[in-house]
PDB file of N, CA and C in Angstrom:
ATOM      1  N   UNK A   1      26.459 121.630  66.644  1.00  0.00           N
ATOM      2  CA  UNK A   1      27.321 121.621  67.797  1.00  0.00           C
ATOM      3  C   UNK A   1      26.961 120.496  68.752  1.00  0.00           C
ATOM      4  N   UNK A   2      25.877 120.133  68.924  1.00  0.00           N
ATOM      5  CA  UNK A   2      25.425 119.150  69.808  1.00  0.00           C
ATOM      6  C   UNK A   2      25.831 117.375  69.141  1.00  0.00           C
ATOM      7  N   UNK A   3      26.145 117.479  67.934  1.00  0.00           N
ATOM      8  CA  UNK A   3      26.841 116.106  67.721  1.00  0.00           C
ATOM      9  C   UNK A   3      27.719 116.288  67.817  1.00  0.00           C
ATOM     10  N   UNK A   4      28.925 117.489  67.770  1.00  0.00           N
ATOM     11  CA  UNK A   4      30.113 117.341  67.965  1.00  0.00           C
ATOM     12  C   UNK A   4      30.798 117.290  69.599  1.00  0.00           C
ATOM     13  N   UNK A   5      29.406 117.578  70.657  1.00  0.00           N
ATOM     14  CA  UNK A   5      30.090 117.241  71.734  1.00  0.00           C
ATOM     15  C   UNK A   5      29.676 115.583  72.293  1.00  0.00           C
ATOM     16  N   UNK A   6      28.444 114.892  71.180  1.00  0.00           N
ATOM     17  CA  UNK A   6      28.331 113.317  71.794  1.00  0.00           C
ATOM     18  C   UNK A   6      29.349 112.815  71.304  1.00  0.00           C
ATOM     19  N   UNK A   7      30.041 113.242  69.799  1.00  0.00           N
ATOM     20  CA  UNK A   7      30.962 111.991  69.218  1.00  0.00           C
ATOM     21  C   UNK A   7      32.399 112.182  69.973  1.00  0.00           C
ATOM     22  N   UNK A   8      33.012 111.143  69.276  1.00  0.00           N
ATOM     23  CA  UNK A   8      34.383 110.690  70.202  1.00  0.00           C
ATOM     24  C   UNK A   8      35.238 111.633  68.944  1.00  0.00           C
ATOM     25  N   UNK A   9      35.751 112.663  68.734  1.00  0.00           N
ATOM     26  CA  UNK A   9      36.877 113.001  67.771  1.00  0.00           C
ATOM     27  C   UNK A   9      38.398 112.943  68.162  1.00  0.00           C
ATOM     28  N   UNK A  10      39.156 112.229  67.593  1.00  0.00           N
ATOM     29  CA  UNK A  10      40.636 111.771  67.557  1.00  0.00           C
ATOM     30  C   UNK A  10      41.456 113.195  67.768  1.00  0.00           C
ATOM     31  N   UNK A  11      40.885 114.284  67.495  1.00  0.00           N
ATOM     32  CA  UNK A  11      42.289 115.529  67.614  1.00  0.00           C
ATOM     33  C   UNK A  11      41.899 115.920  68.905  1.00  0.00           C
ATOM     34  N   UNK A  12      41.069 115.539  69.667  1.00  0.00           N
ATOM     35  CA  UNK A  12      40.476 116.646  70.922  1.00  0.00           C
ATOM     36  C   UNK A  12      41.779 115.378  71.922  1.00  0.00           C
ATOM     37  N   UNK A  13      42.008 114.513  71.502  1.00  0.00           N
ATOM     38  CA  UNK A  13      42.105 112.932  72.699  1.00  0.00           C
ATOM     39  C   UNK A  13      43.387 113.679  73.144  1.00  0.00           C
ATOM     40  N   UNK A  14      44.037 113.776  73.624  1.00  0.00           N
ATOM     41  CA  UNK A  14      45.578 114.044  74.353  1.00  0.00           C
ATOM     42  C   UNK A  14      46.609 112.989  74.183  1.00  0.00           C
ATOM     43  N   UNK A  15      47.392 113.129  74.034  1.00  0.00           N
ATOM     44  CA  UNK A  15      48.619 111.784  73.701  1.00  0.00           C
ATOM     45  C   UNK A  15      48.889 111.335  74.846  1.00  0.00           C
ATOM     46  N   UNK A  16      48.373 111.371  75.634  1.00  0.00           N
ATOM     47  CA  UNK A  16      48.684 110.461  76.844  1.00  0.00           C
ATOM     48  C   UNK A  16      47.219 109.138  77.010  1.00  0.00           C
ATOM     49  N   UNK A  17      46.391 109.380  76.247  1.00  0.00           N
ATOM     50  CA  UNK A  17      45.603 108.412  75.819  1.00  0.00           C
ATOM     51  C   UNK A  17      45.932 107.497  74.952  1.00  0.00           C
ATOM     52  N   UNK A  18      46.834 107.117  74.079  1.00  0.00           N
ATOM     53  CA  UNK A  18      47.806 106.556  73.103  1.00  0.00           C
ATOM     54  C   UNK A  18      48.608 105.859  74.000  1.00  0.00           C
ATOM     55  N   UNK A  19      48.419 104.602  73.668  1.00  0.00           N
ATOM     56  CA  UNK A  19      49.573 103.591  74.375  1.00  0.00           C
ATOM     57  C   UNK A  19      50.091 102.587  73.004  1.00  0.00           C
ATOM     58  N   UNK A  20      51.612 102.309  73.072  1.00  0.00           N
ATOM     59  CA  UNK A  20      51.648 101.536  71.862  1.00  0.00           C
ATOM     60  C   UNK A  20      52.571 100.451  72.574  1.00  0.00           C
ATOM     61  N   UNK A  21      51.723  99.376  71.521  1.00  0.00           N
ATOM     62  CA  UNK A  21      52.334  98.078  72.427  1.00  0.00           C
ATOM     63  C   UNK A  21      52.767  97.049  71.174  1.00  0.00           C
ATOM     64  N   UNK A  22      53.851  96.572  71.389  1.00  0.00           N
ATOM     65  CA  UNK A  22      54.224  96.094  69.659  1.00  0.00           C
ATOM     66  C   UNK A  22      53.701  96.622  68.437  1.00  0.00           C
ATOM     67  N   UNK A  23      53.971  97.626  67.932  1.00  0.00           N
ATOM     68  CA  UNK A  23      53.579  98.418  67.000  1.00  0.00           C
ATOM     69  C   UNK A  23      52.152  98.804  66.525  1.00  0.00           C
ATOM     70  N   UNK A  24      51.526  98.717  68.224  1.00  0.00           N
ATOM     71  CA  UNK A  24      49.965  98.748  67.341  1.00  0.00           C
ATOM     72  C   UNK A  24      49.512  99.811  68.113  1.00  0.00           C
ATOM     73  N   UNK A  25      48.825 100.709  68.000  1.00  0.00           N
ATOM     74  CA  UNK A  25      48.076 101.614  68.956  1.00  0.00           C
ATOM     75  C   UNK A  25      46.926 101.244  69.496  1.00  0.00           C
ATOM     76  N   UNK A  26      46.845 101.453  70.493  1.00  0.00           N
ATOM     77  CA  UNK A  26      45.864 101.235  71.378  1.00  0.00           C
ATOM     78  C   UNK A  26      45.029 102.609  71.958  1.00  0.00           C
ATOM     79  N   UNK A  27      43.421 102.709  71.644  1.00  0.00           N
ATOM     80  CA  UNK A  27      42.924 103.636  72.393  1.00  0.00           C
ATOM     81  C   UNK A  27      42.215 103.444  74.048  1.00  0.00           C
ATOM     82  N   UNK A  28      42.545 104.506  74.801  1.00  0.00           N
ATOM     83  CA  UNK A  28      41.848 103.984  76.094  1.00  0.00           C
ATOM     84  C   UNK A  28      40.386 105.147  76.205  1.00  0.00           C
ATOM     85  N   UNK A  29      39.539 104.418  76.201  1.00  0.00           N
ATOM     86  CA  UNK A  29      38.186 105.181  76.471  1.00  0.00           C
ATOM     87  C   UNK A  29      37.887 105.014  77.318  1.00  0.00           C
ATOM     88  N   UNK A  30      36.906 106.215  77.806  1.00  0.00           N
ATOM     89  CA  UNK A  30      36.478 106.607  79.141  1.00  0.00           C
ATOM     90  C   UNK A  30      34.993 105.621  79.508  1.00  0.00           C
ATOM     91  N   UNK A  31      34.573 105.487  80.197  1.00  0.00           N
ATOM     92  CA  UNK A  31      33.428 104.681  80.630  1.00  0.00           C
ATOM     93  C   UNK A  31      32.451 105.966  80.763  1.00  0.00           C
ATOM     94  N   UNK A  32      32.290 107.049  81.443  1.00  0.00           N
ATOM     95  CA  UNK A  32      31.795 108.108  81.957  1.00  0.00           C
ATOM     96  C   UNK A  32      30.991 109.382  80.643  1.00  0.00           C
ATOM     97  N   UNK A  33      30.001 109.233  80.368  1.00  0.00           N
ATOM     98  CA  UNK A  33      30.131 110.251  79.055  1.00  0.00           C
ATOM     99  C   UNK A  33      29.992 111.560  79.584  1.00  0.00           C
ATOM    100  N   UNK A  34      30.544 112.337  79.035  1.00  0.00           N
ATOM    101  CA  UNK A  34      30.641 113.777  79.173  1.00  0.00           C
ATOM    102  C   UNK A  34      29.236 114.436  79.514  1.00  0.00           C
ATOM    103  N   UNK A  35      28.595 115.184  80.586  1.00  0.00           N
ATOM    104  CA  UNK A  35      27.440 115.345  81.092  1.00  0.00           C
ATOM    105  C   UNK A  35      27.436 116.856  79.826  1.00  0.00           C
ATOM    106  N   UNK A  36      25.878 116.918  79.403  1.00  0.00           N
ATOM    107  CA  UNK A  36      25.494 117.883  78.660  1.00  0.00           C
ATOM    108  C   UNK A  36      25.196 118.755  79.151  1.00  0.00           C
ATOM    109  N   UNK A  37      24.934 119.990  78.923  1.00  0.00           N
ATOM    110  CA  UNK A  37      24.333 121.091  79.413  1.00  0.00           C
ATOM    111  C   UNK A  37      22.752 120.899  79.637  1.00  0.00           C
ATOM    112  N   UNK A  38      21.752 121.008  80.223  1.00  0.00           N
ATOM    113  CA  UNK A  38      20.634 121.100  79.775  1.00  0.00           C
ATOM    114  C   UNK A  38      19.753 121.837  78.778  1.00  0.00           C
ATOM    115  N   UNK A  39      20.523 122.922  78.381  1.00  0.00           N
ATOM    116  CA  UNK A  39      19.923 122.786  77.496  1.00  0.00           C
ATOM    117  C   UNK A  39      20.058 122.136  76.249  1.00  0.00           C
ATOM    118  N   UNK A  40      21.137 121.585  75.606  1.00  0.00           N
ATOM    119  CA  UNK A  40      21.088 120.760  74.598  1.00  0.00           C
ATOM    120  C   UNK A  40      20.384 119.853  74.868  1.00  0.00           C
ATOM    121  N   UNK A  41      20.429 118.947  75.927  1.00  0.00           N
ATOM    122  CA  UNK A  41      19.466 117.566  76.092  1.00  0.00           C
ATOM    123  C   UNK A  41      17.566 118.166  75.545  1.00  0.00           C
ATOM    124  N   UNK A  42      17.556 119.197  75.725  1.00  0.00           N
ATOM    125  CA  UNK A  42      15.751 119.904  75.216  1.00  0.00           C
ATOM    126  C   UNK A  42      16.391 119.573  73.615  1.00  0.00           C
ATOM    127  N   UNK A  43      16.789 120.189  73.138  1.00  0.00           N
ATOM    128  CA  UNK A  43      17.151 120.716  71.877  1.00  0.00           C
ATOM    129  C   UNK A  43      17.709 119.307  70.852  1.00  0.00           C
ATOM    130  N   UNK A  44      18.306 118.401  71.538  1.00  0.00           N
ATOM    131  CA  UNK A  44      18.554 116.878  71.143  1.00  0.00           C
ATOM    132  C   UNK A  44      16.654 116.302  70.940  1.00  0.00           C
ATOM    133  N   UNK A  45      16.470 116.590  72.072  1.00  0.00           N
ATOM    134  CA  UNK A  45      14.741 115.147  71.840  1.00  0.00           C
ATOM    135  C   UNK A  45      14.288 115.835  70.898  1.00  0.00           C
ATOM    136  N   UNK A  46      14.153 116.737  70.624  1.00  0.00           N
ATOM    137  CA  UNK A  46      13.053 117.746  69.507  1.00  0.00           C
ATOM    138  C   UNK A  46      13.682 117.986  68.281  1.00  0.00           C
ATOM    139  N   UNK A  47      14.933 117.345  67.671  1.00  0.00           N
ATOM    140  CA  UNK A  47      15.239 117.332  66.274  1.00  0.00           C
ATOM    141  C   UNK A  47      14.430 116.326  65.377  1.00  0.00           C
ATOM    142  N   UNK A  48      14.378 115.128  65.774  1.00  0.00           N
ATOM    143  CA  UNK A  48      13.304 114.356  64.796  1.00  0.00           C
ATOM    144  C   UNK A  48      12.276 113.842  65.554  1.00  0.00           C
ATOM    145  N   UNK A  49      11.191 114.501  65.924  1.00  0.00           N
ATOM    146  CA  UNK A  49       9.916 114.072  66.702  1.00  0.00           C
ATOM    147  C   UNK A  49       9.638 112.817  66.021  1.00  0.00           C
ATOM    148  N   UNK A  50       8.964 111.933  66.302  1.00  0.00           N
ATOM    149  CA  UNK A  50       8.333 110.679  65.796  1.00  0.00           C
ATOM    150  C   UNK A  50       7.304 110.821  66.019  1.00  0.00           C
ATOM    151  N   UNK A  51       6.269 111.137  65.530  1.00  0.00           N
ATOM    152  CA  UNK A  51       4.766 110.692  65.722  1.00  0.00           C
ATOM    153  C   UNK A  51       3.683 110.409  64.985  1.00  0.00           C
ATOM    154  N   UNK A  52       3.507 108.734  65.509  1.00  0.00           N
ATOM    155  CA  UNK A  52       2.669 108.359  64.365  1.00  0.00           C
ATOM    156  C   UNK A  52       1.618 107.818  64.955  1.00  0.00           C
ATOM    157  N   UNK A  53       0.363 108.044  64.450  1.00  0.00           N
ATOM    158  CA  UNK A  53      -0.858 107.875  65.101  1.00  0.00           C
ATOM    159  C   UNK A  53      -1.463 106.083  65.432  1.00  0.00           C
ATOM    160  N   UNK A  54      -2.367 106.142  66.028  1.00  0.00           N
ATOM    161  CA  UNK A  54      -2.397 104.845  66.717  1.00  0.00           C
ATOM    162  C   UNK A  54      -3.111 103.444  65.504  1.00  0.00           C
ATOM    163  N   UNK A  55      -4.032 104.809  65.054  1.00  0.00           N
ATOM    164  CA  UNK A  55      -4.999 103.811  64.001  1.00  0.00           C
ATOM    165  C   UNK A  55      -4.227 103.724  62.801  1.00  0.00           C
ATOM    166  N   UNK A  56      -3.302 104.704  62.652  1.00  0.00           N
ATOM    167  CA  UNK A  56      -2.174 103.972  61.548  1.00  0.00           C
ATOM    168  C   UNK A  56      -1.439 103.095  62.200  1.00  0.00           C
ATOM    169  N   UNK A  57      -0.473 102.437  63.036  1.00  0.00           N
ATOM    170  CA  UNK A  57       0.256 101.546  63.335  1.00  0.00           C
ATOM    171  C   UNK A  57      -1.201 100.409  63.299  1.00  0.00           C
ATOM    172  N   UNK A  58      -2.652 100.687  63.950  1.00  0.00           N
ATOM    173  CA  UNK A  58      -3.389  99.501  63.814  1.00  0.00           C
ATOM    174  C   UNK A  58      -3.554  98.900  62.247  1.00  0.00           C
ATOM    175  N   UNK A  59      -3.640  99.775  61.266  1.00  0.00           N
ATOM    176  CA  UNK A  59      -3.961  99.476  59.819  1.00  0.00           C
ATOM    177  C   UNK A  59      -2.451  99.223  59.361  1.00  0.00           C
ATOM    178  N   UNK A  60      -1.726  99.507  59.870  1.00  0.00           N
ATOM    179  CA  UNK A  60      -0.355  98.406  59.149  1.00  0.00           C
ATOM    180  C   UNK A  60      -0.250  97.026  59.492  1.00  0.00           C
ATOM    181  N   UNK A  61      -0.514  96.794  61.126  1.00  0.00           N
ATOM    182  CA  UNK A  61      -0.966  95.708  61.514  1.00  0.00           C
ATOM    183  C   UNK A  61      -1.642  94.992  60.903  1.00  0.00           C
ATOM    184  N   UNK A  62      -2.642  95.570  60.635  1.00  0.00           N
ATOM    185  CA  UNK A  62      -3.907  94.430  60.272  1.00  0.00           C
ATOM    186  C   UNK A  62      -3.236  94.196  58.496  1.00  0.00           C
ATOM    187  N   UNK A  63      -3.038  94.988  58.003  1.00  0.00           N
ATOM    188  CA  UNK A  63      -2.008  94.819  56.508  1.00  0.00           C
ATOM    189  C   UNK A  63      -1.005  94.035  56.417  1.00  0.00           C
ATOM    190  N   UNK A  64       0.147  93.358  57.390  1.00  0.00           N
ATOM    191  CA  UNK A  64       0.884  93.020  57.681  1.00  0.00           C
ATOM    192  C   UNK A  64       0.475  91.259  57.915  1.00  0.00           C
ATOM    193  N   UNK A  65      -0.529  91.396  58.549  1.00  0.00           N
ATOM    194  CA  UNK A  65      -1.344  90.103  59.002  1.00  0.00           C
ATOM    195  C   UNK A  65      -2.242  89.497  57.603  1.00  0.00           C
ATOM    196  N   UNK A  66      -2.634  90.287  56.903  1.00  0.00           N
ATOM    197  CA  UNK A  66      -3.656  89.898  55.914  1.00  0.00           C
ATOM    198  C   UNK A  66      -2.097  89.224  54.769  1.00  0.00           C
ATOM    199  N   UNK A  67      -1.234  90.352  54.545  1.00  0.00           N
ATOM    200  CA  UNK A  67      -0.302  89.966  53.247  1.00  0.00           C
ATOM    201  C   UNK A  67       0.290  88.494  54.079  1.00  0.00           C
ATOM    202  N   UNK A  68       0.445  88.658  55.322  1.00  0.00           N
ATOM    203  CA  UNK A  68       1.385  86.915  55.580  1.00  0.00           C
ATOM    204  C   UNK A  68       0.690  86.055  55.447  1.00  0.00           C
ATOM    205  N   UNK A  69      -1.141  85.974  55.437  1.00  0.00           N
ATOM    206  CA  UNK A  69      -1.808  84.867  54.842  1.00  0.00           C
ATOM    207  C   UNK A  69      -2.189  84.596  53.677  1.00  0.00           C
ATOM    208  N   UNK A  70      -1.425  85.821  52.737  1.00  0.00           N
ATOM    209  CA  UNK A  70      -1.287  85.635  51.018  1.00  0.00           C
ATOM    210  C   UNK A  70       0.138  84.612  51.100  1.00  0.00           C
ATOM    211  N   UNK A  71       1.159  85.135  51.685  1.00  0.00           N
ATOM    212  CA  UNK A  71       2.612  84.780  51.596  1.00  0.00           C
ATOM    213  C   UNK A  71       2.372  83.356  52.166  1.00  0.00           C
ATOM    214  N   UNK A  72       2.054  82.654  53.242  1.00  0.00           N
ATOM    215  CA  UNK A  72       1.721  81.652  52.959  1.00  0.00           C
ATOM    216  C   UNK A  72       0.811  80.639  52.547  1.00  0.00           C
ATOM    217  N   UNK A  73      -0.043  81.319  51.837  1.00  0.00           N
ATOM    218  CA  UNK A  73      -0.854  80.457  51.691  1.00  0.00           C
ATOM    219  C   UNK A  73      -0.398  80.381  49.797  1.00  0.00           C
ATOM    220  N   UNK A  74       0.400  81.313  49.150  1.00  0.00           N
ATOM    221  CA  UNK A  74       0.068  81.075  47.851  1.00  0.00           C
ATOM    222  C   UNK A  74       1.723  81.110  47.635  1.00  0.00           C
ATOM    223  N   UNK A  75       2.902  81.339  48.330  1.00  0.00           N
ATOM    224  CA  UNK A  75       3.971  81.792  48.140  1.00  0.00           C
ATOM    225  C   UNK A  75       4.768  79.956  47.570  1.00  0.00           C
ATOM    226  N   UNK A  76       4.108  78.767  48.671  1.00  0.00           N
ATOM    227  CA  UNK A  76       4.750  77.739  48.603  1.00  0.00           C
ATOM    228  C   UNK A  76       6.473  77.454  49.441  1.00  0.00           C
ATOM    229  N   UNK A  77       7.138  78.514  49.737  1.00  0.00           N
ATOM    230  CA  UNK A  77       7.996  78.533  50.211  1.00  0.00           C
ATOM    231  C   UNK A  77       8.174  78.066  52.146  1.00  0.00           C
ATOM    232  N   UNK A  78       6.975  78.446  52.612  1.00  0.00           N
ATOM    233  CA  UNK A  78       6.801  77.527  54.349  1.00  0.00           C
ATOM    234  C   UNK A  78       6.428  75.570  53.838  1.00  0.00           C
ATOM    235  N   UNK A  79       5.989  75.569  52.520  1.00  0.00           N
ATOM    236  CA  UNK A  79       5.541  73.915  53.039  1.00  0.00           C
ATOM    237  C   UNK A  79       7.373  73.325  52.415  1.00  0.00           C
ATOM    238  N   UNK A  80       7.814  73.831  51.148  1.00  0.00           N
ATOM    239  CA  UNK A  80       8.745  73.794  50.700  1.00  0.00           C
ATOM    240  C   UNK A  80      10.136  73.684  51.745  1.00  0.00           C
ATOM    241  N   UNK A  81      10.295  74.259  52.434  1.00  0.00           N
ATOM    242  CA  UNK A  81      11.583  74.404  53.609  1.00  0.00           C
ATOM    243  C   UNK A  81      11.053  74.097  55.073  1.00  0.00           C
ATOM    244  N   UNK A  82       9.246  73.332  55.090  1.00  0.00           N
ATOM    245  CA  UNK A  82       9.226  72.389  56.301  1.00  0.00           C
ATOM    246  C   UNK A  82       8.848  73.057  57.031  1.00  0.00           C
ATOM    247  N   UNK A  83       8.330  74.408  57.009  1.00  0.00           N
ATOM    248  CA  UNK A  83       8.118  75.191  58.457  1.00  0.00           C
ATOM    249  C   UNK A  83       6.169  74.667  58.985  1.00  0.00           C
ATOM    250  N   UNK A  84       5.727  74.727  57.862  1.00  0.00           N
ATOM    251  CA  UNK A  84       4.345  74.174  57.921  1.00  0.00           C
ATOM    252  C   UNK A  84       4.316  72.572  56.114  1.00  0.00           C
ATOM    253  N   UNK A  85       2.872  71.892  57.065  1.00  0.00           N
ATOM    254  CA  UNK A  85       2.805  70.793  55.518  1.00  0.00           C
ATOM    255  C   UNK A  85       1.963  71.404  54.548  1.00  0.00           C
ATOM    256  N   UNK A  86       1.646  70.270  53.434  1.00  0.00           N
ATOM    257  CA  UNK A  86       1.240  71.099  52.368  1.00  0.00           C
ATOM    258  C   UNK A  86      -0.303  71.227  52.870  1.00  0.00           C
ATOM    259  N   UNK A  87      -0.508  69.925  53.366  1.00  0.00           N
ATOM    260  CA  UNK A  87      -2.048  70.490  54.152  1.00  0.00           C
ATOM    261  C   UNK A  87      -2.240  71.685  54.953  1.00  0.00           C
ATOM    262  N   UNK A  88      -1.926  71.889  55.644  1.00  0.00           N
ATOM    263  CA  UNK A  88      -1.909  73.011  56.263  1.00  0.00           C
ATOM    264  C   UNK A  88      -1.837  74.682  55.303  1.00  0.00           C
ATOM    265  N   UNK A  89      -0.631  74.307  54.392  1.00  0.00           N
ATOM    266  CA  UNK A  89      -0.248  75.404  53.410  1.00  0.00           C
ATOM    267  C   UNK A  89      -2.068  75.636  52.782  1.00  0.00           C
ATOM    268  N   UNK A  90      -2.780  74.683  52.258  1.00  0.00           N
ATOM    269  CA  UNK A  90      -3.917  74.222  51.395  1.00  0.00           C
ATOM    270  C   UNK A  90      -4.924  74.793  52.459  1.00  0.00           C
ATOM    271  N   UNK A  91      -5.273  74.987  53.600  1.00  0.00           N
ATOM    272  CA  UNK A  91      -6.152  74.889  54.692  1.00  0.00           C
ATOM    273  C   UNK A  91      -5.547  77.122  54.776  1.00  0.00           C
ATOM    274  N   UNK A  92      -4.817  77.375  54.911  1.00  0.00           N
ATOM    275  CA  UNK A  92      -4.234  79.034  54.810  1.00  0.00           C
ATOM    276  C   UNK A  92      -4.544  79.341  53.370  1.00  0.00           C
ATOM    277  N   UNK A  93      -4.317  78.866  52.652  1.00  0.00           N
ATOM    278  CA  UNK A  93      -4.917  79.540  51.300  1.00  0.00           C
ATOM    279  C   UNK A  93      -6.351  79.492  51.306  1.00  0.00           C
ATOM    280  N   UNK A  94      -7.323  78.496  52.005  1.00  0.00           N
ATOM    281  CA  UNK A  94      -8.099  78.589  51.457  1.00  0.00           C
ATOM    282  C   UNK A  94      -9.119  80.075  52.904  1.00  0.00           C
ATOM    283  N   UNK A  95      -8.189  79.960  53.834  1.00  0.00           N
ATOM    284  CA  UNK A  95      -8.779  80.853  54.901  1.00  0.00           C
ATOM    285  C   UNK A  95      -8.134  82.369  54.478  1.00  0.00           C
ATOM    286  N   UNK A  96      -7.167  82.490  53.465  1.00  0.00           N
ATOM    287  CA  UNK A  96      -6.923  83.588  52.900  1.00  0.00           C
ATOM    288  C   UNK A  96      -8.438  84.369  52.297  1.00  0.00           C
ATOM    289  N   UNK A  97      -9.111  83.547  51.944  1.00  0.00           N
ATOM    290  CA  UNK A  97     -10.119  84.291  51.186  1.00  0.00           C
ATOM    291  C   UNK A  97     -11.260  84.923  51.747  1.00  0.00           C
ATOM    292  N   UNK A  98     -11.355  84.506  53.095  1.00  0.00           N
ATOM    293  CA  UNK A  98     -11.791  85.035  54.509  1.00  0.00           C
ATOM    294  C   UNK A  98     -11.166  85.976  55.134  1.00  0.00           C
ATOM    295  N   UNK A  99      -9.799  85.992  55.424  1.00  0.00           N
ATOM    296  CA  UNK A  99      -8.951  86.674  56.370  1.00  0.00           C
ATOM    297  C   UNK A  99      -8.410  88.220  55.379  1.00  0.00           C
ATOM    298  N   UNK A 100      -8.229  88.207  54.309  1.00  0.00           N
ATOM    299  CA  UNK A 100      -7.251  88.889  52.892  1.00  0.00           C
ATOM    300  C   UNK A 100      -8.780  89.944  53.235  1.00  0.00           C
ATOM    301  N   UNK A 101      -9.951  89.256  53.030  1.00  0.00           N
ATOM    302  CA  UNK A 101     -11.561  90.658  52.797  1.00  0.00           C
ATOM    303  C   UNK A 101     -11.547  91.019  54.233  1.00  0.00           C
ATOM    304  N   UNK A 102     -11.834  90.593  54.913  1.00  0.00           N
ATOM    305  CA  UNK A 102     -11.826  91.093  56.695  1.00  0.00           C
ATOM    306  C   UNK A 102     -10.669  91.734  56.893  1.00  0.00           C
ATOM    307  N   UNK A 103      -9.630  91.674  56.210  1.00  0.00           N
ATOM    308  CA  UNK A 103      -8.744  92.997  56.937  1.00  0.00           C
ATOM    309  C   UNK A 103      -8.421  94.022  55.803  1.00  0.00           C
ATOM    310  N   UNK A 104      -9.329  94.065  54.763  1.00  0.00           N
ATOM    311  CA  UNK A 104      -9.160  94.974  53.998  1.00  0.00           C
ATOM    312  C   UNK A 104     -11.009  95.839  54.681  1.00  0.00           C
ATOM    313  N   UNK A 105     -11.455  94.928  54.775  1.00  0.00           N
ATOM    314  CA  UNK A 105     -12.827  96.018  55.943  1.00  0.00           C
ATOM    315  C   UNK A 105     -12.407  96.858  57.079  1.00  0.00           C
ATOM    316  N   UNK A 106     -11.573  95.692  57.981  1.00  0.00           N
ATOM    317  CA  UNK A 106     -11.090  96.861  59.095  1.00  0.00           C
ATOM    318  C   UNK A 106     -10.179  97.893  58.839  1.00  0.00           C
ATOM    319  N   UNK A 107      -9.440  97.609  57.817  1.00  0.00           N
ATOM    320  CA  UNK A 107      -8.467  98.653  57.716  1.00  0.00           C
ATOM    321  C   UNK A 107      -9.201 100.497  56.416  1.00  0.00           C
ATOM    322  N   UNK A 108      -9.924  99.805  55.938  1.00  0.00           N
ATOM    323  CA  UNK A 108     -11.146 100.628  55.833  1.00  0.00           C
ATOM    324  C   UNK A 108     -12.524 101.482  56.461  1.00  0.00           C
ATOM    325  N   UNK A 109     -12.718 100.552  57.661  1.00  0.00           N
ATOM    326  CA  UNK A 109     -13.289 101.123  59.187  1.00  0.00           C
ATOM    327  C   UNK A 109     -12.560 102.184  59.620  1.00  0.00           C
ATOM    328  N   UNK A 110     -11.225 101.680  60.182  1.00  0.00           N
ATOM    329  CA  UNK A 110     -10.365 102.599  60.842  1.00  0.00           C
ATOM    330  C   UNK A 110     -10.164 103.634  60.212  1.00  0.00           C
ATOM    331  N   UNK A 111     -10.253 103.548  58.691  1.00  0.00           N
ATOM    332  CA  UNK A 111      -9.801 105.125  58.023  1.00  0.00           C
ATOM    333  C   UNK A 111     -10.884 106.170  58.069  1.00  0.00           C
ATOM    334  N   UNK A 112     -12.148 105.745  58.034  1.00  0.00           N
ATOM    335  CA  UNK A 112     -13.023 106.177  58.287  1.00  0.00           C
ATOM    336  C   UNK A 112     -13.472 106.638  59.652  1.00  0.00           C
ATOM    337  N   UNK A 113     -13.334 105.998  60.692  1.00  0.00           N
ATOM    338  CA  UNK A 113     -13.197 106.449  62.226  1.00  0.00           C
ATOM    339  C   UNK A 113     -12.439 107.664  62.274  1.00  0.00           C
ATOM    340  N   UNK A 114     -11.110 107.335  61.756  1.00  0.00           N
ATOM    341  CA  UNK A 114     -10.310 108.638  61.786  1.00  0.00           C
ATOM    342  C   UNK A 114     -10.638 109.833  61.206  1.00  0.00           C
ATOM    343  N   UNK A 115     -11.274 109.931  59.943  1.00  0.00           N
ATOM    344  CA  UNK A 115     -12.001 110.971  59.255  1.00  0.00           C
ATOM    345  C   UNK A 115     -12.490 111.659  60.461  1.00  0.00           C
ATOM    346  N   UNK A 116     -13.902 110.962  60.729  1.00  0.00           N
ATOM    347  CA  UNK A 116     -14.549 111.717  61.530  1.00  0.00           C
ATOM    348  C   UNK A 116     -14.499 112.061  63.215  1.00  0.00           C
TER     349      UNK A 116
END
């Protein structure tokens, strides 16, 4: 019931909302949305809670950061379309092999923090 009073449905509208102007219909919508009851607005936030913990969003991070210095350093596609040179591309691959183990440690730290 609570999506059927946010959405806009076509049989509730009144024909005096219908304007036709060279054969085309035109709808006129309201600016104002229909105020809810309070209690649906409780009952709306609490259908799909979101909650995701902090040291997981940190270990996607740090996952996210480690795979883009695989992607460029071995992918070829940033020196290829100019975004970085091949030196540079050559200088990320070779700090991949530094950066790829250090964030497979922290993201192994953190799982462990969280354990305990």
């Amino acid at each position: 019931m609570v999506v059927a009073e946010k959405s806009f449905i076509l049989g509730n509208i009144s024909s005096s909302l219908f304007a036709k102007k060279n054969g085309r219909s035109f709808i006129i919508t309201l600016a104002k949305k229909k105020d809810l009851p309070e209690t649906s607005k409780t009952q709306q936030r609490s259908i799909l809670p979101l909650r995701i913990s902090s040291t997981f969003l940190g270990q996607s991070g740090i996952a996210v950061f480690g795979l883009g210095f695989i992607d460029a350093g071995y992918s070829g596609d940033w020196s290829r379309i100019g975004v970085i040179s091949k030196e540079s591309e050559d200088l990320i691959k070779v700090a991949a092999f530094i950066v790829v183990p250090l964030c497979l440690f922290l993201i192994v730290k953190l799982s462990k923090e969280r354990e305990n």
